[in-house]
N, C-alpha and C. Protein backbone atom coordinates (compact mmCIF):
# COMPACT_ATOMS: atom_id res chain seq x y z
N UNK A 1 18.37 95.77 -18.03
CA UNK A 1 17.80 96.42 -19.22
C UNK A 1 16.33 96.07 -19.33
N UNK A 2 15.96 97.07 -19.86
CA UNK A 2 14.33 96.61 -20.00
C UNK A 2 13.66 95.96 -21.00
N UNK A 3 13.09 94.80 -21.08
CA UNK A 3 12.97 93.96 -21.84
C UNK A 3 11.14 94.47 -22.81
N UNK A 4 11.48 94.23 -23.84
CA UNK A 4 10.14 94.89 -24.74
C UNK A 4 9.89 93.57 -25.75
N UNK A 5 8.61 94.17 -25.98
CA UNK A 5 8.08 93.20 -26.67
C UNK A 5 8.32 93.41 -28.47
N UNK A 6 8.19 92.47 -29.09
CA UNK A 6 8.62 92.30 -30.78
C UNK A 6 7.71 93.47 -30.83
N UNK A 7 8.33 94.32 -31.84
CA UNK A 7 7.18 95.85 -32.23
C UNK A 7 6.28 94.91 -33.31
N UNK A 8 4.94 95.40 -32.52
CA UNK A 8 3.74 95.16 -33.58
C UNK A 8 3.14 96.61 -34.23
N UNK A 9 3.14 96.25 -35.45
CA UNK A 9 2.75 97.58 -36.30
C UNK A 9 1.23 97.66 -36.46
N UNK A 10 0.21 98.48 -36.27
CA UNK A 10 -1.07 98.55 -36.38
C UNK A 10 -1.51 99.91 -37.32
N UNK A 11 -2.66 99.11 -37.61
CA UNK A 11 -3.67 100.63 -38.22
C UNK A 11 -3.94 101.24 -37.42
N UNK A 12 -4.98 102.32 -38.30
CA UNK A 12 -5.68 102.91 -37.03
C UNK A 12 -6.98 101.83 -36.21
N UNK A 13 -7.49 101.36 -35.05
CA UNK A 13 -8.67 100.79 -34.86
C UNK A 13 -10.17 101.56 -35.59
N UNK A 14 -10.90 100.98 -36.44
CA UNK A 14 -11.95 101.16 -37.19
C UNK A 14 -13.15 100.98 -36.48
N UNK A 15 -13.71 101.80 -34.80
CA UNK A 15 -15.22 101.49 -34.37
C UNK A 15 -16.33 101.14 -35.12
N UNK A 16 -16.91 100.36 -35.13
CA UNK A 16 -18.16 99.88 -35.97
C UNK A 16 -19.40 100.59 -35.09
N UNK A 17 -20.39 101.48 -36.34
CA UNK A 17 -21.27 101.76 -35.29
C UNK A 17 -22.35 100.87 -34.70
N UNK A 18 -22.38 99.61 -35.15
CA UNK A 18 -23.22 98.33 -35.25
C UNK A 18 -22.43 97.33 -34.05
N UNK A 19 -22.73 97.36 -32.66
CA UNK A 19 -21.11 96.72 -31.71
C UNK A 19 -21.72 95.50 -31.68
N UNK A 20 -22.80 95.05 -32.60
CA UNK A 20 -23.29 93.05 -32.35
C UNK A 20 -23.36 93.15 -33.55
N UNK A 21 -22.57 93.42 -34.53
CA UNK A 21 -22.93 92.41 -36.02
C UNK A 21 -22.06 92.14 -36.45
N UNK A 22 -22.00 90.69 -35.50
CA UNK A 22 -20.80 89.59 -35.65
C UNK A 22 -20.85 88.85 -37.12
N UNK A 23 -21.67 88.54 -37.11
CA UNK A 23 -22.59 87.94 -38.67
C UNK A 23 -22.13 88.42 -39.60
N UNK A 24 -22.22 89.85 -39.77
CA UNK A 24 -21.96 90.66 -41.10
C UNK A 24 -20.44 90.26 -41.33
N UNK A 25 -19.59 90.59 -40.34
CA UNK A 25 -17.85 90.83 -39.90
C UNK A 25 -17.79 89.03 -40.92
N UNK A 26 -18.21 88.47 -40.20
CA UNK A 26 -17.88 87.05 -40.69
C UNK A 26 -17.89 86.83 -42.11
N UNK A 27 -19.05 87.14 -42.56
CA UNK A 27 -19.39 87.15 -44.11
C UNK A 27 -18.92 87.60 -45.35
N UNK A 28 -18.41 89.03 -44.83
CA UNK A 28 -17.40 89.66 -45.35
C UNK A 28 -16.47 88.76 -45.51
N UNK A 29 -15.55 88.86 -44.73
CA UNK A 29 -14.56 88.23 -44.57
C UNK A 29 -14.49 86.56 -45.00
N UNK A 30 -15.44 86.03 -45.38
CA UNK A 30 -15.43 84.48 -45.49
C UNK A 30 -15.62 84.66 -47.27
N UNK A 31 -16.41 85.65 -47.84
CA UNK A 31 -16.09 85.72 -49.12
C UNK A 31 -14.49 86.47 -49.64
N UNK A 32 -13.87 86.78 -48.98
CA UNK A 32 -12.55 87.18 -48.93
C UNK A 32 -11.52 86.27 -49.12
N UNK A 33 -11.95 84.61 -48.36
CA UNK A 33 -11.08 83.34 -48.52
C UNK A 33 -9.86 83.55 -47.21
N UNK A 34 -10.27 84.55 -46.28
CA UNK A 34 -9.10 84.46 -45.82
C UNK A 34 -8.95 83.74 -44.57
N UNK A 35 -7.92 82.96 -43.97
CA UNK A 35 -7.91 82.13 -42.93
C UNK A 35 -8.45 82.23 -41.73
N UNK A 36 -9.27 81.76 -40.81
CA UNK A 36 -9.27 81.90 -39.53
C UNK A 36 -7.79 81.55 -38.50
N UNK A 37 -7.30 82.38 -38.26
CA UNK A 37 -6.56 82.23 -37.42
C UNK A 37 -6.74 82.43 -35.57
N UNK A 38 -7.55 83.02 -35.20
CA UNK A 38 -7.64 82.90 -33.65
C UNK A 38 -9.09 83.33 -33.81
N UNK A 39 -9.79 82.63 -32.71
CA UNK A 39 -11.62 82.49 -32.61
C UNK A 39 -11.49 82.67 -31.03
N UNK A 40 -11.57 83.44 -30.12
CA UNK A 40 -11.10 83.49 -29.04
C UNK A 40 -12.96 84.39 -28.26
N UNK A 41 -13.85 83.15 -27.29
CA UNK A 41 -15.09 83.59 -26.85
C UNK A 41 -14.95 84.57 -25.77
N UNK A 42 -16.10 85.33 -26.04
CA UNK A 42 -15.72 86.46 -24.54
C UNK A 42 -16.30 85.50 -23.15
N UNK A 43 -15.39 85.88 -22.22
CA UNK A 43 -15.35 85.65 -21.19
C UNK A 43 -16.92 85.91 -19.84
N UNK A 44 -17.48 85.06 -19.57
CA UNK A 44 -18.58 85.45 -18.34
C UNK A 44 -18.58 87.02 -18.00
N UNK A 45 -19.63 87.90 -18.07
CA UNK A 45 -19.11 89.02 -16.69
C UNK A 45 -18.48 90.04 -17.98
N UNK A 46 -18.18 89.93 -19.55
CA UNK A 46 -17.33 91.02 -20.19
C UNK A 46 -16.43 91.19 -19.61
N UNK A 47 -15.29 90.07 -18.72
CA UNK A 47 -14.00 90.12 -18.31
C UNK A 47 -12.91 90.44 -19.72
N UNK A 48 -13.42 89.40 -20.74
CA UNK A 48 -12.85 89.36 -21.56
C UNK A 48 -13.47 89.59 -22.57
N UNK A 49 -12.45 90.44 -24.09
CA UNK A 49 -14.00 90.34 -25.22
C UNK A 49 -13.33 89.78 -26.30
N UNK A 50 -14.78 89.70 -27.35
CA UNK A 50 -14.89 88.53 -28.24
C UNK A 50 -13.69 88.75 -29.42
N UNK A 51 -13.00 88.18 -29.62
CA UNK A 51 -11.75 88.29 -30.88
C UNK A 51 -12.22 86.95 -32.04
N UNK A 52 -11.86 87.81 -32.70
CA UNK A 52 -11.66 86.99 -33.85
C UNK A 52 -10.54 87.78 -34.98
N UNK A 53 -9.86 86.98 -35.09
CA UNK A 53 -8.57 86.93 -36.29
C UNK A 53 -8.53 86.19 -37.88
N UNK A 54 -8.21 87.01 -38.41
CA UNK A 54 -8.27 86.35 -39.59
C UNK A 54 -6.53 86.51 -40.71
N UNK A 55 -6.16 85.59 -41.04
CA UNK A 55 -4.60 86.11 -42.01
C UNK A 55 -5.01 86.38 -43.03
N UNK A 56 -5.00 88.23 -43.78
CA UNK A 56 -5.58 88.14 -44.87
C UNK A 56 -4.37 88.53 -45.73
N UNK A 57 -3.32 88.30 -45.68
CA UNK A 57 -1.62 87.91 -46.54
C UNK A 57 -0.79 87.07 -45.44
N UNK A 58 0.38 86.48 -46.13
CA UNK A 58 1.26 85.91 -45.12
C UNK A 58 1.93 87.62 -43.93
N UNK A 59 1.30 87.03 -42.55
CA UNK A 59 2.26 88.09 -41.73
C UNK A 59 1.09 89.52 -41.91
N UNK A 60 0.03 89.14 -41.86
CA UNK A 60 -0.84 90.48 -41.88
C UNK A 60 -2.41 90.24 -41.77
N UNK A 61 -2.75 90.48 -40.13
CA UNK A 61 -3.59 90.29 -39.55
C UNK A 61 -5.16 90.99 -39.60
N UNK A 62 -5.77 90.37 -39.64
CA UNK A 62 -7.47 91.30 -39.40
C UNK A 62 -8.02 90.71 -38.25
N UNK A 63 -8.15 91.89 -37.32
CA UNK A 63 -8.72 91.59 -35.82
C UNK A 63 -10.30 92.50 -35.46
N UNK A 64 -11.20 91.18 -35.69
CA UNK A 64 -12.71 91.96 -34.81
C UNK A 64 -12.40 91.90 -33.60
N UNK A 65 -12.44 92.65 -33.04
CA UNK A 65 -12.59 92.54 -31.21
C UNK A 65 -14.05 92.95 -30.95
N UNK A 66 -15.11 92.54 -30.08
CA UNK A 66 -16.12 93.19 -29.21
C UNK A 66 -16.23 93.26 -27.74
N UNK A 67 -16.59 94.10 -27.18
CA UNK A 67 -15.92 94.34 -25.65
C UNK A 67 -17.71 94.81 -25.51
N UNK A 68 -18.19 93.90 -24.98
CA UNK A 68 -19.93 94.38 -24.39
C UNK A 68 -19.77 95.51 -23.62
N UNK A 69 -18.92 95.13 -22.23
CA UNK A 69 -18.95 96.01 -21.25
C UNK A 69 -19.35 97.57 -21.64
N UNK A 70 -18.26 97.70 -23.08
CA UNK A 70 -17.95 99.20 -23.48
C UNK A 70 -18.95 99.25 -24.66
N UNK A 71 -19.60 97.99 -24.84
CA UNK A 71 -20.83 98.45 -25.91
C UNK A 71 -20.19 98.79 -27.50
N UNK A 72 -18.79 97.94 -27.65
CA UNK A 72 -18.04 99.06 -28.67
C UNK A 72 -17.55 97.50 -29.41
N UNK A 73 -17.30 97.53 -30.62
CA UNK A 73 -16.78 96.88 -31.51
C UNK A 73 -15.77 97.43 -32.05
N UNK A 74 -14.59 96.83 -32.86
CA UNK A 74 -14.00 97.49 -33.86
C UNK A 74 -12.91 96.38 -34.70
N UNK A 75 -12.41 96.71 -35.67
CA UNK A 75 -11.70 96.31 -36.94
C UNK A 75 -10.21 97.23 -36.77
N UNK A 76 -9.08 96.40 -36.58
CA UNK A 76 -7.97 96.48 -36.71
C UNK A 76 -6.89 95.72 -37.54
N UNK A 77 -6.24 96.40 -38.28
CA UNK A 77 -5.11 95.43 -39.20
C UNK A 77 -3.71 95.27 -38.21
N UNK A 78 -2.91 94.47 -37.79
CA UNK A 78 -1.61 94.21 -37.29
C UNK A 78 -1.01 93.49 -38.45
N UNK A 79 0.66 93.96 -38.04
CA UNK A 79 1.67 92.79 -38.95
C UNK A 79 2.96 93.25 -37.56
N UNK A 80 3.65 92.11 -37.55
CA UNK A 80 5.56 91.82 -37.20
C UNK A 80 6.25 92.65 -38.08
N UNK A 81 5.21 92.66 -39.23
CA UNK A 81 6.73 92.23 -39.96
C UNK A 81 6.68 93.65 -41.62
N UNK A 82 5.85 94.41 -41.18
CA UNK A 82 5.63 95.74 -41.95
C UNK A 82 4.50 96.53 -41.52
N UNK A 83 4.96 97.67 -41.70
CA UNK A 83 4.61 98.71 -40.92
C UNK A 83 3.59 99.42 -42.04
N UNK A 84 3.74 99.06 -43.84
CA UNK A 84 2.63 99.69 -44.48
C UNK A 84 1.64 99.12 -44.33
N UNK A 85 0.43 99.14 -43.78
CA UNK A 85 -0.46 98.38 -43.60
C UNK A 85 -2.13 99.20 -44.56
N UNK A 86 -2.05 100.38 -44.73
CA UNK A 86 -2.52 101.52 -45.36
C UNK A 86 -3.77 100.46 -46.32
N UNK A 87 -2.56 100.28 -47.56
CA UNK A 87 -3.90 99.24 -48.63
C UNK A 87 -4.89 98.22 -48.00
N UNK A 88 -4.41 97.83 -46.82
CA UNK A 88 -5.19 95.97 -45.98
C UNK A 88 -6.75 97.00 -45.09
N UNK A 89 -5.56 98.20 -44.76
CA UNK A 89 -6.51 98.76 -43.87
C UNK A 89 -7.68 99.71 -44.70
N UNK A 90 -7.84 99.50 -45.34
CA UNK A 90 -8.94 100.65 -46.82
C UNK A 90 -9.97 99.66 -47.37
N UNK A 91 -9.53 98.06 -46.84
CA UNK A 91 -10.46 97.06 -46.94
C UNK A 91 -11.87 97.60 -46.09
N UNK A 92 -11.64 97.81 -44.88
CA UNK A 92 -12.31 97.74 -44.15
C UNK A 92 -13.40 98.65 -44.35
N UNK A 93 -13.08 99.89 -45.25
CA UNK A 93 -13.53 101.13 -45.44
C UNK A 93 -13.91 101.07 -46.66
N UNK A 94 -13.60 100.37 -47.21
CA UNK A 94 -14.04 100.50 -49.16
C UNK A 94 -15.24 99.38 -48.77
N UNK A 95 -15.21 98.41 -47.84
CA UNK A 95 -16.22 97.14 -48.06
C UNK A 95 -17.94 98.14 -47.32
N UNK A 96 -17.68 98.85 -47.43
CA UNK A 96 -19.30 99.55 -47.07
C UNK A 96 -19.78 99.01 -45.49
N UNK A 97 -18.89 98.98 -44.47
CA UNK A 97 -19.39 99.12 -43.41
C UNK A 97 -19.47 100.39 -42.65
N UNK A 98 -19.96 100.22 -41.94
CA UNK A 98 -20.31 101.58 -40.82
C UNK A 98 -19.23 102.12 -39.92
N UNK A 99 -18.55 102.79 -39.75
CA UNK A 99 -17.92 103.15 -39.09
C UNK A 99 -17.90 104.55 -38.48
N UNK A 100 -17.32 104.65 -37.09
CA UNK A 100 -17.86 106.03 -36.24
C UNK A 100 -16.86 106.97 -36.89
N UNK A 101 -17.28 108.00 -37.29
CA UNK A 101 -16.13 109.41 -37.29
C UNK A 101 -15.72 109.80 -36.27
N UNK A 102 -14.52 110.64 -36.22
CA UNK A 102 -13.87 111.27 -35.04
C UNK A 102 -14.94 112.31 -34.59
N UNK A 103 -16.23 113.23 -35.36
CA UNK A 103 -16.72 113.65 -34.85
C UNK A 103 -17.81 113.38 -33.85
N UNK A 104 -18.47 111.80 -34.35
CA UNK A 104 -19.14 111.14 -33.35
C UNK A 104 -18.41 110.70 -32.01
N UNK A 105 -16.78 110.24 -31.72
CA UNK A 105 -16.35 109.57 -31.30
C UNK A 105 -16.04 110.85 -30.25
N UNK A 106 -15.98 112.22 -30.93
CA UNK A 106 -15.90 113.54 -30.04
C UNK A 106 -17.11 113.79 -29.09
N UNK A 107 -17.82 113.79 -30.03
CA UNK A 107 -19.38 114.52 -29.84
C UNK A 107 -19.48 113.69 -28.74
N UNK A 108 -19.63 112.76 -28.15
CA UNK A 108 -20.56 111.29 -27.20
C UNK A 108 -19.57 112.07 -26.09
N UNK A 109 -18.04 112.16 -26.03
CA UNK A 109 -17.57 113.26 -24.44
C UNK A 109 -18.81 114.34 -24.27
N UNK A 110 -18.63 115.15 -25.46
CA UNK A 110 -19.99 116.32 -24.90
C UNK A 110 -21.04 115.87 -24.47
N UNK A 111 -21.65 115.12 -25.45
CA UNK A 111 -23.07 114.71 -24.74
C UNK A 111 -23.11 114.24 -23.57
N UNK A 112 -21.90 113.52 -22.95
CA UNK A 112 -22.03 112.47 -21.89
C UNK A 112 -22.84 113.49 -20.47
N UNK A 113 -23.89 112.63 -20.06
CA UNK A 113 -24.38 113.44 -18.74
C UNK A 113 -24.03 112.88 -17.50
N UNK A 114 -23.57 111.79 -17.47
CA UNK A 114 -23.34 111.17 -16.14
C UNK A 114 -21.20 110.74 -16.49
N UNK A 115 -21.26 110.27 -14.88
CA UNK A 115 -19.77 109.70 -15.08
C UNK A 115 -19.92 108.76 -15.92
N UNK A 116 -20.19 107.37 -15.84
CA UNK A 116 -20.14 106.80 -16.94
C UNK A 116 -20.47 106.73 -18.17
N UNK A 117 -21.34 107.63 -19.00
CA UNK A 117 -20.98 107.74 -20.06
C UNK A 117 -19.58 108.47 -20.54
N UNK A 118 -19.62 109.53 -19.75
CA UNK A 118 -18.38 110.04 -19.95
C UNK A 118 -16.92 108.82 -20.21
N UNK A 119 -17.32 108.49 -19.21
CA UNK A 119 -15.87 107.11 -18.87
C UNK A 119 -15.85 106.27 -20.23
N UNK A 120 -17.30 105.74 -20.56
CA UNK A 120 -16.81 104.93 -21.65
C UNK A 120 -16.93 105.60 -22.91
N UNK A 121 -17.14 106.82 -22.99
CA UNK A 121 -16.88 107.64 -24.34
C UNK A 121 -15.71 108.27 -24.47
N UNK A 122 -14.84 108.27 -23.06
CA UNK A 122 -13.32 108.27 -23.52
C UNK A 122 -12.50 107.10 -23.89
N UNK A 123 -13.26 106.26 -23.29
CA UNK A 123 -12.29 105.04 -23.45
C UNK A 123 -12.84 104.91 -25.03
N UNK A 124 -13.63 105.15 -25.33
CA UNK A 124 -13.91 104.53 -26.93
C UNK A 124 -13.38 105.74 -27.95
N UNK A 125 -12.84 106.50 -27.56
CA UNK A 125 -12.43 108.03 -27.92
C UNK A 125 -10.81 107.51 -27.95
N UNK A 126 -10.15 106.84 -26.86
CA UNK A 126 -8.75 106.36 -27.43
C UNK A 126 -8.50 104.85 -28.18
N UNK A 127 -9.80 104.35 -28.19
CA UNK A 127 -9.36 103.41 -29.18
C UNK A 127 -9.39 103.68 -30.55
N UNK A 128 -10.87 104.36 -30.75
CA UNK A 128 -10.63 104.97 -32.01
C UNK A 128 -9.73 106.12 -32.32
N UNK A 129 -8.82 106.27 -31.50
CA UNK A 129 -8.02 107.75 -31.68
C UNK A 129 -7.46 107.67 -32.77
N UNK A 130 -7.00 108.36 -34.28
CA UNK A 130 -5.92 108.39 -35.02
C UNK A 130 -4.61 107.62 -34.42
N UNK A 131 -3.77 107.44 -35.57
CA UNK A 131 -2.28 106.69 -35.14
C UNK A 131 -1.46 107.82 -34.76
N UNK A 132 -1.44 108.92 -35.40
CA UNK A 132 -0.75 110.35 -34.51
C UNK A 132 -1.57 110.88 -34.23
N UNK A 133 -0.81 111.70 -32.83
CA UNK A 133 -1.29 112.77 -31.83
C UNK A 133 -2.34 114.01 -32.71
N UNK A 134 -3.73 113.94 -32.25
CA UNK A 134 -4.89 115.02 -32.88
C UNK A 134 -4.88 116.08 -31.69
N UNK A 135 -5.10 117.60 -31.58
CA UNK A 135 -5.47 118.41 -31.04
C UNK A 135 -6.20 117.91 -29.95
N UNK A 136 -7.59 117.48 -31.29
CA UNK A 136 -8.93 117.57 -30.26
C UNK A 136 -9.42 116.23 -29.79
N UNK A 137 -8.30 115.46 -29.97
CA UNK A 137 -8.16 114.58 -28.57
C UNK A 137 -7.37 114.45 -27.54
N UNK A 138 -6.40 115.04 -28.23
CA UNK A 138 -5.35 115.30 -26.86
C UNK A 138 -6.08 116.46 -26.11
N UNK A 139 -6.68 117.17 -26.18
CA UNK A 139 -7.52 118.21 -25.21
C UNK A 139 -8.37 117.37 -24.92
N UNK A 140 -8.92 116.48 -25.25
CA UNK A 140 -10.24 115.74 -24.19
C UNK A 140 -9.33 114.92 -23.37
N UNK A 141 -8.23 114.20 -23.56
CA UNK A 141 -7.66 113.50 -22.54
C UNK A 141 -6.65 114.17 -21.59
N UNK A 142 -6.53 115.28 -22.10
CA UNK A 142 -5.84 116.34 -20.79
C UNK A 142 -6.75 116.31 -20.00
N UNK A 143 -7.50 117.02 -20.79
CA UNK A 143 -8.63 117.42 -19.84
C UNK A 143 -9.33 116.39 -18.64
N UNK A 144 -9.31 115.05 -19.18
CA UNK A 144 -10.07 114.19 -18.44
C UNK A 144 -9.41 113.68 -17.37
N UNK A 145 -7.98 113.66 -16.97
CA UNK A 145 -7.06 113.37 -15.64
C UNK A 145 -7.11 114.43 -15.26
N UNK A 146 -7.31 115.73 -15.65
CA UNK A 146 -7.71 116.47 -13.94
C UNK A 146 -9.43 116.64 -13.72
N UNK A 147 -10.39 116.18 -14.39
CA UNK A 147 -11.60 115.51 -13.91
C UNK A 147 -11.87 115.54 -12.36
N UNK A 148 -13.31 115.62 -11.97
CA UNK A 148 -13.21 115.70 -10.75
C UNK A 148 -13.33 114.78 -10.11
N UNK A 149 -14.09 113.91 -10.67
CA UNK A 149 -14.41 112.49 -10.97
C UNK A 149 -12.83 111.13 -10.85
N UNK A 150 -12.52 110.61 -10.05
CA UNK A 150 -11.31 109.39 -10.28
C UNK A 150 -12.02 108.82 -11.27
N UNK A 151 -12.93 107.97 -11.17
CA UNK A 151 -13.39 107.25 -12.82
C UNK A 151 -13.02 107.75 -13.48
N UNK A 152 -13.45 108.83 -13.91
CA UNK A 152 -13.33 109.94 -15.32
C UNK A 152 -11.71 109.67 -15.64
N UNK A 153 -10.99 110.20 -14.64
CA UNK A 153 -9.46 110.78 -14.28
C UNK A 153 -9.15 108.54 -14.71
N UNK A 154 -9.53 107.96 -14.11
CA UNK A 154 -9.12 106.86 -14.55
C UNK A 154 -9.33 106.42 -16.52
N UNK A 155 -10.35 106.87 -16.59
CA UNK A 155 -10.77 106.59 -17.97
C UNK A 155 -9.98 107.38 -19.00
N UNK A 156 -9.97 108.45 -18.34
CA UNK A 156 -8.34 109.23 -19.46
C UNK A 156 -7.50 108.23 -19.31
N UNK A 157 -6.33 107.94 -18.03
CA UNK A 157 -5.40 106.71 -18.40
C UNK A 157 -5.89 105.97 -19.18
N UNK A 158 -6.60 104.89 -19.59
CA UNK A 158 -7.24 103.85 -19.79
C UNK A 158 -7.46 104.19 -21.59
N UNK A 159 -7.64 105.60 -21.82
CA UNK A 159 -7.62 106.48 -22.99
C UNK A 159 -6.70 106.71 -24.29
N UNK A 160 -5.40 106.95 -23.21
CA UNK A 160 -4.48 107.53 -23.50
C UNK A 160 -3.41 105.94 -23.67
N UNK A 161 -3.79 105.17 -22.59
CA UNK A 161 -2.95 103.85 -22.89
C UNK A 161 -3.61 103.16 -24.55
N UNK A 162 -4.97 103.66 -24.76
CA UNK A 162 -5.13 103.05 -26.22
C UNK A 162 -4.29 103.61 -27.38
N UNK A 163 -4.57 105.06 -27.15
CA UNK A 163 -4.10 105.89 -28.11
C UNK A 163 -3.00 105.66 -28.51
N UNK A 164 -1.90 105.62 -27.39
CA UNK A 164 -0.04 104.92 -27.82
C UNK A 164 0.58 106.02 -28.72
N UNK A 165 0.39 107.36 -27.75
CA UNK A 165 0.67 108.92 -28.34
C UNK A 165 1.69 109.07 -27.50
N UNK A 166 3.37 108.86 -28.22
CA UNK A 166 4.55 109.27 -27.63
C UNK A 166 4.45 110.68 -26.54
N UNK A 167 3.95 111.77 -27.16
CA UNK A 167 3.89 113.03 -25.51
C UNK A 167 3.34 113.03 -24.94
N UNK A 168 2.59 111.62 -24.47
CA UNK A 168 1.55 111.61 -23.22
C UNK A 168 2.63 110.60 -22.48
N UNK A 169 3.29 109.64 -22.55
CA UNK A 169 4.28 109.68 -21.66
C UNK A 169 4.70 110.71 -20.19
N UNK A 170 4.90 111.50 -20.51
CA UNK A 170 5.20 112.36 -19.26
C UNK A 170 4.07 112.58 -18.65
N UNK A 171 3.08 112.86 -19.27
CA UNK A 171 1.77 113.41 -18.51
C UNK A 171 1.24 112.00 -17.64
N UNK A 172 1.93 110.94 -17.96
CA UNK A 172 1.50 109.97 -17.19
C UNK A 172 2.63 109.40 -15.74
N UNK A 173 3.77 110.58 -16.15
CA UNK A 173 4.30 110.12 -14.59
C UNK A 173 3.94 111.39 -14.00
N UNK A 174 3.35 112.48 -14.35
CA UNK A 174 2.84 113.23 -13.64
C UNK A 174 1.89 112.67 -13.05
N UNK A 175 1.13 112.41 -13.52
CA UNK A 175 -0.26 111.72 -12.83
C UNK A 175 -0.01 110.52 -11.84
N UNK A 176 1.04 109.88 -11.88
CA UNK A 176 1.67 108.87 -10.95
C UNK A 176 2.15 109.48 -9.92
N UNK A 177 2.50 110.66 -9.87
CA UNK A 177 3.32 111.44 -9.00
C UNK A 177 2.26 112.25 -8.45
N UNK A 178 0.86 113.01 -9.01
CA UNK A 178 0.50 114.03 -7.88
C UNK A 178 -0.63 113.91 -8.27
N UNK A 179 -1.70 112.92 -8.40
CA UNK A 179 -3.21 112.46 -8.13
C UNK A 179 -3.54 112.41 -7.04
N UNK A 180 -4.90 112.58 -6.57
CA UNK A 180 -4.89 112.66 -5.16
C UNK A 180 -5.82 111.61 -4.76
N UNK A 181 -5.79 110.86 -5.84
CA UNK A 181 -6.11 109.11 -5.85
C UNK A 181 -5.58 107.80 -5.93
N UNK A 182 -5.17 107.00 -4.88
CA UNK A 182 -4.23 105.94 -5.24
C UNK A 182 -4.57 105.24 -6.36
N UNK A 183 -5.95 105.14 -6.63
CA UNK A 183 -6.16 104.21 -7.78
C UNK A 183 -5.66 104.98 -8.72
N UNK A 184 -5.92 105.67 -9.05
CA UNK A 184 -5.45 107.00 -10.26
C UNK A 184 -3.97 107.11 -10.22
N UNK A 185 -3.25 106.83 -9.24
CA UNK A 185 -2.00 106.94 -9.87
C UNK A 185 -1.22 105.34 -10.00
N UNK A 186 -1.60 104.48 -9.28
CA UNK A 186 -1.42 103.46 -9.48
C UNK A 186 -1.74 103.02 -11.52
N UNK A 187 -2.89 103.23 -11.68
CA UNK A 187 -3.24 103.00 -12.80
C UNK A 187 -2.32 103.65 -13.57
N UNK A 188 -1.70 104.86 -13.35
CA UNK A 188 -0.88 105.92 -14.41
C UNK A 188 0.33 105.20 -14.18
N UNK A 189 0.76 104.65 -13.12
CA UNK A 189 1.86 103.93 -13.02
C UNK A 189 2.06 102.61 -14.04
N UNK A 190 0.83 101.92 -13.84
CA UNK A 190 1.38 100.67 -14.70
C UNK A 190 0.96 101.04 -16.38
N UNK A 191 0.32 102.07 -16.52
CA UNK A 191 -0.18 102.49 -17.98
C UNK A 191 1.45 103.10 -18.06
N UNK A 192 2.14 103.89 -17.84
CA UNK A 192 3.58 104.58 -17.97
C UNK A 192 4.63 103.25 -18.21
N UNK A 193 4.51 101.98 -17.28
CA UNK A 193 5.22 100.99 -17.61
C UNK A 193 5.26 100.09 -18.82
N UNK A 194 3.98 100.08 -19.04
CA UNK A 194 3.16 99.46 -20.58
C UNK A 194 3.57 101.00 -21.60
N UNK A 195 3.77 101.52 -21.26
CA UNK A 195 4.57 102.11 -22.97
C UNK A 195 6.32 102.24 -22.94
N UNK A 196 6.42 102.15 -21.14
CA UNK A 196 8.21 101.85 -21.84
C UNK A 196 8.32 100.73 -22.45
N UNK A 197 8.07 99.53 -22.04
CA UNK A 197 7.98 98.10 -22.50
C UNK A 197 7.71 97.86 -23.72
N UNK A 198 6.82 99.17 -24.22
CA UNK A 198 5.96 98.82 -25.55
C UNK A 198 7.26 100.02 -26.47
N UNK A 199 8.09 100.74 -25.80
CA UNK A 199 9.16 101.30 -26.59
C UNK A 199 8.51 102.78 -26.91
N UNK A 200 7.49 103.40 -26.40
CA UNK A 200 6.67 104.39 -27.03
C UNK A 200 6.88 105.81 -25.70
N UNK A 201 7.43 106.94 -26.52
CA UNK A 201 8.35 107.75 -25.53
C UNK A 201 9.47 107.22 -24.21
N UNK A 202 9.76 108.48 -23.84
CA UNK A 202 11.10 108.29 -23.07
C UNK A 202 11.06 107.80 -22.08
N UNK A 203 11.55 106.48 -21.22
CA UNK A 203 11.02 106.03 -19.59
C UNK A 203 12.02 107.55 -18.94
């Protein structure tokens, strides 16, 4: 049987359009009273990025993450142990920070002129994705695995594994099955394994 992990319930991720103002994140949050719970430094190289956790109720998490590589920050609520997370997550949005709209988070695919912008304006396109399936992102990440580009075609997986959108499941053992890139399907392979595990559509 296939073994899964305790379901963690999340908001939506909140991009900050500010991806270095660690300072501000802190301040906020330190007039708030609420605990530090994990202080975790990014790694040499943007192997790893910068976390910080905070418990702002028993069993209900506030996570800064910054990821240099991707130039991208953002604000996420988790809990174990309830799934309304709605009021914790309106903190983030009532406290007057900056945050990207879905139309900026759209717009940066169009603009993109080279492969890599493209690449990391999808990848920052499924983190900030809504918690359910949108139109007009599920058309940019169709669209981006048949790309002509493997990066690109990689950066949709990489997209779509943020997003954690039950009918992209299949589209990802398609892509395991008839890419005409090993990396590209390799990647669709272990992104397809990371949502049975994670319980999210049908293996």
């Amino acid at each position: 049987m296939l073994s899964r992990h305790p379901t963690t319930y999340r908001s939506r991720r909140f991009l900050l359009r500010e991806h270095d103002d660690e300072e501000q994140i802190v301040r906020l949050v330190a007039a708030e009273g609420w605990p530090r719970v994990a202080d975790v430094p990014a790694k040499r190289f943007g192997s790893e990025p910068r976390r910080l956790t905070w418990e702002m109720v028993s069993g209900v998490f506030l996570t800064y993450l910054r990821d240099r590589k991707l130039r991208t920050a953002y604000l996420v609520v988790t809990s174990r142990t309830t799934s309304d997370l709605g009021s914790f997550a309106s903190w983030i949005t009532d406290i007057g920070l900056s945050v990207c709209t879905d139309d900026e988070l759209l717009g940066a695919l169009d603009d993109s002129l080279t492969v890599e912008e493209k690449s990391r304006a999808l990848v920052r396109a499924g983190i900030g994705a809504p918690l359910n399936p949108d139109n007009r992102y599920s058309r940019a990440f169709i669209d981006s695995v048949s790309d002509v580009s493997p990066e690109v075609r990689k950066s949709g997986i990489m997209a779509i594994g943020h997003a954690e959108w039950k009918p992209f499941r299949e589209l990802l053992d398609a892509v395991a099955q008839q890419d005409s890139n090993a990396q590209v399907r390799s990647l669709a392979r272990r992104m397809a394994a990371a949502f049975d595990e994670a319980g999210i559509g049908d293996a």
